[in-house]
C-alpha atoms as a PDB file:
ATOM      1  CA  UNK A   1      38.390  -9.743 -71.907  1.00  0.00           C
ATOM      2  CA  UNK A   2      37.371  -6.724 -74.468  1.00  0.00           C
ATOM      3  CA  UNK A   3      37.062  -3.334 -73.749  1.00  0.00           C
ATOM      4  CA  UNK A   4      33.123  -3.391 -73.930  1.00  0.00           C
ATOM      5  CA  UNK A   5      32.756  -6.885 -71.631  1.00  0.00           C
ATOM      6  CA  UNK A   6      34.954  -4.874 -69.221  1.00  0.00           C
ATOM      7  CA  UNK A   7      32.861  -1.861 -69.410  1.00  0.00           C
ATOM      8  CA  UNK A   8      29.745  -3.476 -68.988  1.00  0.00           C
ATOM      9  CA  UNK A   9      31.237  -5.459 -65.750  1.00  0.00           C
ATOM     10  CA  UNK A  10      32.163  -2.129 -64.549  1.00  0.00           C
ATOM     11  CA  UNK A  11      28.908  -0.746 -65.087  1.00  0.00           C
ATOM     12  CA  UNK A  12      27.166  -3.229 -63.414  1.00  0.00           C
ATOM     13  CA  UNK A  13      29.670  -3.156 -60.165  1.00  0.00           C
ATOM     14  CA  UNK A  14      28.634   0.486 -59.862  1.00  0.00           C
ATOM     15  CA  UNK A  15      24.731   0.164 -60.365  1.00  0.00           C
ATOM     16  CA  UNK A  16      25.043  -2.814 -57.234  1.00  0.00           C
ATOM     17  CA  UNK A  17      27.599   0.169 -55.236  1.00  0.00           C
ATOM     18  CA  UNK A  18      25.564   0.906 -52.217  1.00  0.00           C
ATOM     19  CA  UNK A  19      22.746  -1.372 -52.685  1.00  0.00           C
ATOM     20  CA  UNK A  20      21.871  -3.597 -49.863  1.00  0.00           C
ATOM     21  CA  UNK A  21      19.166  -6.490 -49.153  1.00  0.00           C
ATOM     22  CA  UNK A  22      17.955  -6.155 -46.071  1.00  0.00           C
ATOM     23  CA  UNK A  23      16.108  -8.417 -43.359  1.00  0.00           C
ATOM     24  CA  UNK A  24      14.911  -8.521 -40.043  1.00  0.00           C
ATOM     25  CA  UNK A  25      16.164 -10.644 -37.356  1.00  0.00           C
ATOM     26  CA  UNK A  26      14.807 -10.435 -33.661  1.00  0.00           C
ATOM     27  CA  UNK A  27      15.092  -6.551 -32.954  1.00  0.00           C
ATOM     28  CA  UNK A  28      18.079  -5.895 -35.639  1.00  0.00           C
ATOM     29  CA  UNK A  29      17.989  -5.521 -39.594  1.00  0.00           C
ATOM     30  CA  UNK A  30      20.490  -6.801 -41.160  1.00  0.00           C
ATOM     31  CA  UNK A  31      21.772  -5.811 -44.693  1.00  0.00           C
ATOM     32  CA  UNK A  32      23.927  -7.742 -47.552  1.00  0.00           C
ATOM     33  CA  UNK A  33      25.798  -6.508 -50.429  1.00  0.00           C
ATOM     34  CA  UNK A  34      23.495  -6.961 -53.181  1.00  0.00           C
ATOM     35  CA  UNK A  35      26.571  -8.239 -55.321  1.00  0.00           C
ATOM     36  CA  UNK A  36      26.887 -11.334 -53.149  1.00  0.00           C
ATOM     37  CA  UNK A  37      22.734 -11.923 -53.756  1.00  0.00           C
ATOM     38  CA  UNK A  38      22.201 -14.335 -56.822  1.00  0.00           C
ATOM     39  CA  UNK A  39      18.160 -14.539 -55.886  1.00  0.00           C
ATOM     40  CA  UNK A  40      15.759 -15.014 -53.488  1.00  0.00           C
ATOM     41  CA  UNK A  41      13.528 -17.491 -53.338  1.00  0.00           C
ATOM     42  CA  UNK A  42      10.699 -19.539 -50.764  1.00  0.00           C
ATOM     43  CA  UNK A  43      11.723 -22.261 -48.362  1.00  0.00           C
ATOM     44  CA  UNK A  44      12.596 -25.742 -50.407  1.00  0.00           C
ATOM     45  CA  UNK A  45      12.602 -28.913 -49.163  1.00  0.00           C
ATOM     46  CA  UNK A  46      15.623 -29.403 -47.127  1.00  0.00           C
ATOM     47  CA  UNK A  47      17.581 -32.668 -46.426  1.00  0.00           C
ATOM     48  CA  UNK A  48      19.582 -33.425 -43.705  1.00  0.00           C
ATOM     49  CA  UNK A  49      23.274 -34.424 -43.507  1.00  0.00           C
ATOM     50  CA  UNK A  50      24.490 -35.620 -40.786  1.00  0.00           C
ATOM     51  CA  UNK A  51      27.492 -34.215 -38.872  1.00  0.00           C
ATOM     52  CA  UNK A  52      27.046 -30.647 -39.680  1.00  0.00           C
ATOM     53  CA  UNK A  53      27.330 -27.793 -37.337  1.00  0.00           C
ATOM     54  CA  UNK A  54      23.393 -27.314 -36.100  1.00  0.00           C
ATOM     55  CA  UNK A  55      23.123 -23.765 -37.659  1.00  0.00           C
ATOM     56  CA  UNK A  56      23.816 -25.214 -41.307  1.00  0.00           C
ATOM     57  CA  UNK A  57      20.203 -26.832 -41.902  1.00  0.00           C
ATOM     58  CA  UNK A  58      21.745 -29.417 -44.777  1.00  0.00           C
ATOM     59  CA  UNK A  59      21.163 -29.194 -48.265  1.00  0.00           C
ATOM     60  CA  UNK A  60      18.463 -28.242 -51.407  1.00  0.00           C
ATOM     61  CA  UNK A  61      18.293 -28.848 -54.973  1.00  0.00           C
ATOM     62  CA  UNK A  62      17.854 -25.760 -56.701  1.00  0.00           C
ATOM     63  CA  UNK A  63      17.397 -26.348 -60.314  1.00  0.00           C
ATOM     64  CA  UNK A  64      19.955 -29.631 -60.819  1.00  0.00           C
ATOM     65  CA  UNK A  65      22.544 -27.594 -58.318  1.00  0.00           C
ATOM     66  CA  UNK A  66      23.209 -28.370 -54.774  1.00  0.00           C
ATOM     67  CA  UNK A  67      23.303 -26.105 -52.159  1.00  0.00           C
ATOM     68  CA  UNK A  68      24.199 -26.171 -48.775  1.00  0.00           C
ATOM     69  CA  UNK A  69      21.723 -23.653 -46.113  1.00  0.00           C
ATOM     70  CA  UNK A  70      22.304 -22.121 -43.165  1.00  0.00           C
ATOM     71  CA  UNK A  71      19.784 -21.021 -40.326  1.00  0.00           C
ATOM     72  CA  UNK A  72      21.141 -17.023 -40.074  1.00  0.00           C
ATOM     73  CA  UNK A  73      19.290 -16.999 -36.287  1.00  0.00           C
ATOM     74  CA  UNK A  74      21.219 -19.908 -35.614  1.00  0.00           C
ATOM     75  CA  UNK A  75      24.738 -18.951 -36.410  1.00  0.00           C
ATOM     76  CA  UNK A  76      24.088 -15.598 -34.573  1.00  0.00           C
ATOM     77  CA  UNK A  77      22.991 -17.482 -31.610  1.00  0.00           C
ATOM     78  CA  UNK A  78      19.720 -16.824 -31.915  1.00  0.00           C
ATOM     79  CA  UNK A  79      17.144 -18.595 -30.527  1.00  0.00           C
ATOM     80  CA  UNK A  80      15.272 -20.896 -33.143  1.00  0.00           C
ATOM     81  CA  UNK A  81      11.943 -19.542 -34.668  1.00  0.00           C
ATOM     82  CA  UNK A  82       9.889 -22.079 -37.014  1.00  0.00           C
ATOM     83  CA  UNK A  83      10.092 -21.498 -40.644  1.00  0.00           C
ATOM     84  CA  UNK A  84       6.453 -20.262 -42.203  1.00  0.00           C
ATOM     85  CA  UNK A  85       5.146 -19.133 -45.408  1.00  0.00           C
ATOM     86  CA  UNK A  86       7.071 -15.681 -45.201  1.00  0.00           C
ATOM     87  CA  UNK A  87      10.459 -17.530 -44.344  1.00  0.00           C
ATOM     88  CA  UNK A  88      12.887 -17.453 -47.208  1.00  0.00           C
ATOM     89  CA  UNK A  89      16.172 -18.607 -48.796  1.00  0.00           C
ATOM     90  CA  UNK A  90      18.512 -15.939 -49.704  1.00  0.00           C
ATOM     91  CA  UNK A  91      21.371 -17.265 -52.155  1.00  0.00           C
ATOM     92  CA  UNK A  92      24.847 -15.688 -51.671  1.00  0.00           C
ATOM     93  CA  UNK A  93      27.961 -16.690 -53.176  1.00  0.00           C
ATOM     94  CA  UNK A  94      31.210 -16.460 -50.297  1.00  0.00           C
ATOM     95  CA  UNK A  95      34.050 -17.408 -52.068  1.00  0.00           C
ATOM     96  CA  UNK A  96      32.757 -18.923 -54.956  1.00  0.00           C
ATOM     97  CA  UNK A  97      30.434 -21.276 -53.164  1.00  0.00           C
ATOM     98  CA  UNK A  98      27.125 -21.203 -53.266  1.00  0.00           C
ATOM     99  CA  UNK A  99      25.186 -21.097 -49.530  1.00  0.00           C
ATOM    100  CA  UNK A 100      21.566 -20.733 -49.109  1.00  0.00           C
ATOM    101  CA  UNK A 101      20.802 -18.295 -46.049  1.00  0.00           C
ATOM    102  CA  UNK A 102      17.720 -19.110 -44.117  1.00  0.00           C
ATOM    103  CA  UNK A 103      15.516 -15.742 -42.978  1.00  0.00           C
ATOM    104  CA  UNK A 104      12.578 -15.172 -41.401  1.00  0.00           C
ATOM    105  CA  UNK A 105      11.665 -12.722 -44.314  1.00  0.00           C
ATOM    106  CA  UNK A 106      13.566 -10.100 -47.025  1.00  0.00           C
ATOM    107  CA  UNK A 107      12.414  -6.190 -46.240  1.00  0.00           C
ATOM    108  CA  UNK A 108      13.812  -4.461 -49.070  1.00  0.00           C
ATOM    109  CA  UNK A 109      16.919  -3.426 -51.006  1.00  0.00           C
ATOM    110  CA  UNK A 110      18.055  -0.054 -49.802  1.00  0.00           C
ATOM    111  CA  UNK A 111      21.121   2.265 -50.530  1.00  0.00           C
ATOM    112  CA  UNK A 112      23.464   3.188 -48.378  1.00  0.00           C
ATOM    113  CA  UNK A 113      26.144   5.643 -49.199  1.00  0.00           C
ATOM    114  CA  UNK A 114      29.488   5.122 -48.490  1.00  0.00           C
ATOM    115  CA  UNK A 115      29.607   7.649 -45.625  1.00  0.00           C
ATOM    116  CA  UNK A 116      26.366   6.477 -44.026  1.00  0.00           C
ATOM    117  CA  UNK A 117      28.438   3.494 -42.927  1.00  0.00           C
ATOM    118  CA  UNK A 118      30.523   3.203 -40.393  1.00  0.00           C
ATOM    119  CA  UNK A 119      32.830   0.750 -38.381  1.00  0.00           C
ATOM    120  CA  UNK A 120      30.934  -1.479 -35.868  1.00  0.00           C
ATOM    121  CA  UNK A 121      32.164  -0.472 -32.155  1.00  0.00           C
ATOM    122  CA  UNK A 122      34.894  -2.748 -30.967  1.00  0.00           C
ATOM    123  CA  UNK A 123      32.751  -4.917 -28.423  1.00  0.00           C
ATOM    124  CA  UNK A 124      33.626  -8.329 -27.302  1.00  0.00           C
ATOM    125  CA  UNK A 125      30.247  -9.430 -25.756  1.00  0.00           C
ATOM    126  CA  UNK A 126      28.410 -10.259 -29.081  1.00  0.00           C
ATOM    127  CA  UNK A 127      29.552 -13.203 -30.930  1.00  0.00           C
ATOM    128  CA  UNK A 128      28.091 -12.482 -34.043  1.00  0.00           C
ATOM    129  CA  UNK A 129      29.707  -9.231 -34.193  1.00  0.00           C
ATOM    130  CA  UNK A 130      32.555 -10.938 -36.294  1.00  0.00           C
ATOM    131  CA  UNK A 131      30.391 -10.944 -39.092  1.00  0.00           C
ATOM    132  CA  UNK A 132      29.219  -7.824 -39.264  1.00  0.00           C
ATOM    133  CA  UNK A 133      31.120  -4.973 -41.478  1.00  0.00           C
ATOM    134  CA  UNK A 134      29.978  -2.176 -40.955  1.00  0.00           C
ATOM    135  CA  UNK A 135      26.631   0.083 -39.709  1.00  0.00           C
ATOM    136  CA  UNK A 136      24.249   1.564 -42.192  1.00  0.00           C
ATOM    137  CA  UNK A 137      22.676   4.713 -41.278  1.00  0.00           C
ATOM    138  CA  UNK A 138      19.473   5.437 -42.967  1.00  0.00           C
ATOM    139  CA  UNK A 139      17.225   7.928 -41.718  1.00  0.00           C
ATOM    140  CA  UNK A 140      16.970   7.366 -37.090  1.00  0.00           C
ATOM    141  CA  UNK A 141      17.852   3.461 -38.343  1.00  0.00           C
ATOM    142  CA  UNK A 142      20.345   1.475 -38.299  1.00  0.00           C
ATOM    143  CA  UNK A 143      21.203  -1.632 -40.367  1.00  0.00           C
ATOM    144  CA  UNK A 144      24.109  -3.996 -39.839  1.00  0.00           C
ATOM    145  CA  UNK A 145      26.031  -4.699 -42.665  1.00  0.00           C
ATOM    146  CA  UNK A 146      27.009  -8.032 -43.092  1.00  0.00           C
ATOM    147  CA  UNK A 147      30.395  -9.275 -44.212  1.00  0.00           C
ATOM    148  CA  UNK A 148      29.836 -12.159 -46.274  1.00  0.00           C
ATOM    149  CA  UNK A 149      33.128 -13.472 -46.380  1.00  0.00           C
ATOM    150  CA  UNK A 150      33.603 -14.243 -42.725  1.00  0.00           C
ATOM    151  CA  UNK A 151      30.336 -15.609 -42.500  1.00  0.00           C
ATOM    152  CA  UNK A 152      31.928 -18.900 -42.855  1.00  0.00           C
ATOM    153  CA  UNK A 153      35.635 -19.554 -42.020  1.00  0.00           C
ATOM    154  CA  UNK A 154      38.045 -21.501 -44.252  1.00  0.00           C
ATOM    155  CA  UNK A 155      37.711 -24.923 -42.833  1.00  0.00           C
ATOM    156  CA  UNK A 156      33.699 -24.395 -43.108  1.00  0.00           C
ATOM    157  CA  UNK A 157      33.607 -23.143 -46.676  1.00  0.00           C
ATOM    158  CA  UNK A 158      35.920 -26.187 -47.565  1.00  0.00           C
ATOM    159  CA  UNK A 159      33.246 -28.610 -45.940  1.00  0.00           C
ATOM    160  CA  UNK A 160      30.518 -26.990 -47.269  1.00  0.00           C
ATOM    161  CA  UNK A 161      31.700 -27.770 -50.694  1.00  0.00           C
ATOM    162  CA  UNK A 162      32.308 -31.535 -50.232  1.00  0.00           C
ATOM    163  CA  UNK A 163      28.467 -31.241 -50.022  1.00  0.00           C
ATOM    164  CA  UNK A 164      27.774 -29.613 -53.242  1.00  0.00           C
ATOM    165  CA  UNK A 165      29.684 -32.340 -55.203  1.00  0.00           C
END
């Protein structure tokens, strides 16, 4: 790679540094690395495959590529709320892969710095706690920070990508 490609990359790593998309779900607000985000965009038609876990909806065409979506509420155990005009798609990239995250609706990017976030509280009573890397403080709020990479385990991810070929 040259010296300039590298510099740009670097550049843009530090304008995303501290930048977070953030949505509501139920009561909470949840936020994602804005490096993980590739866009955002309105509910597609989605089509059904069987013998998937119930929180991962099935699959959309987005421009010639497939990808696999996933209800948020439902992998957080969430009860399940009917999508409307105002629900959305966001498009992440875990580990290469590209996953489709159903919301009920974006907020806003914010940004957090560094030492406005701090390590969830150890508690064992909230399954979707796994997934969540940290706690935003911004103003009396709080946003959860969600760790993209253990949104899906291995054996998930691996599935997930039969579908896209």
């Amino acid at each position: 790679m040259s010296e300039s490609m590298e510099n740009d990359w670097e550049l843009e790593e530090d304008t995303q540094k501290g930048k977070f998309l953030t949505f509501p779900l139920g009561s909470e607000v949840y936020g994602i690395e804005i490096k993980y985000v590739t866009e955002i965009i309105g509910l597609q038609s989605i089509t059904e495959v069987p013998d998937l876990p119930t929180y991962v909806k099935g699959i959309i065409n987005l421009r010639g590529k497939i990808i696999p979506v996933i209800d948020v509420r439902l992998r957080f155990k969430k009860p399940f709320r009917e999508y409307n005009d105002r629900t959305c798609v966001i498009v992440i990239d875990i580990r290469e892969l590209a996953v489709g995250l159903i919301v009920d609706t974006v907020s806003e990017v914010l940004s957090i710095a560094e030492q406005d976030i701090v390590l969830p509280p150890q508690v064992n009573d909230h399954y979707h706690q796994r997934y969540i890397k940290g706690i935003g403080k911004v103003g009396s709020e709080v946003k959860l920070i969600l760790d993209c990479d253990r949104l899906l385990t291995d054996d998930e991810v691996a599935g997930l990508e039969e579908l896209e070929r």
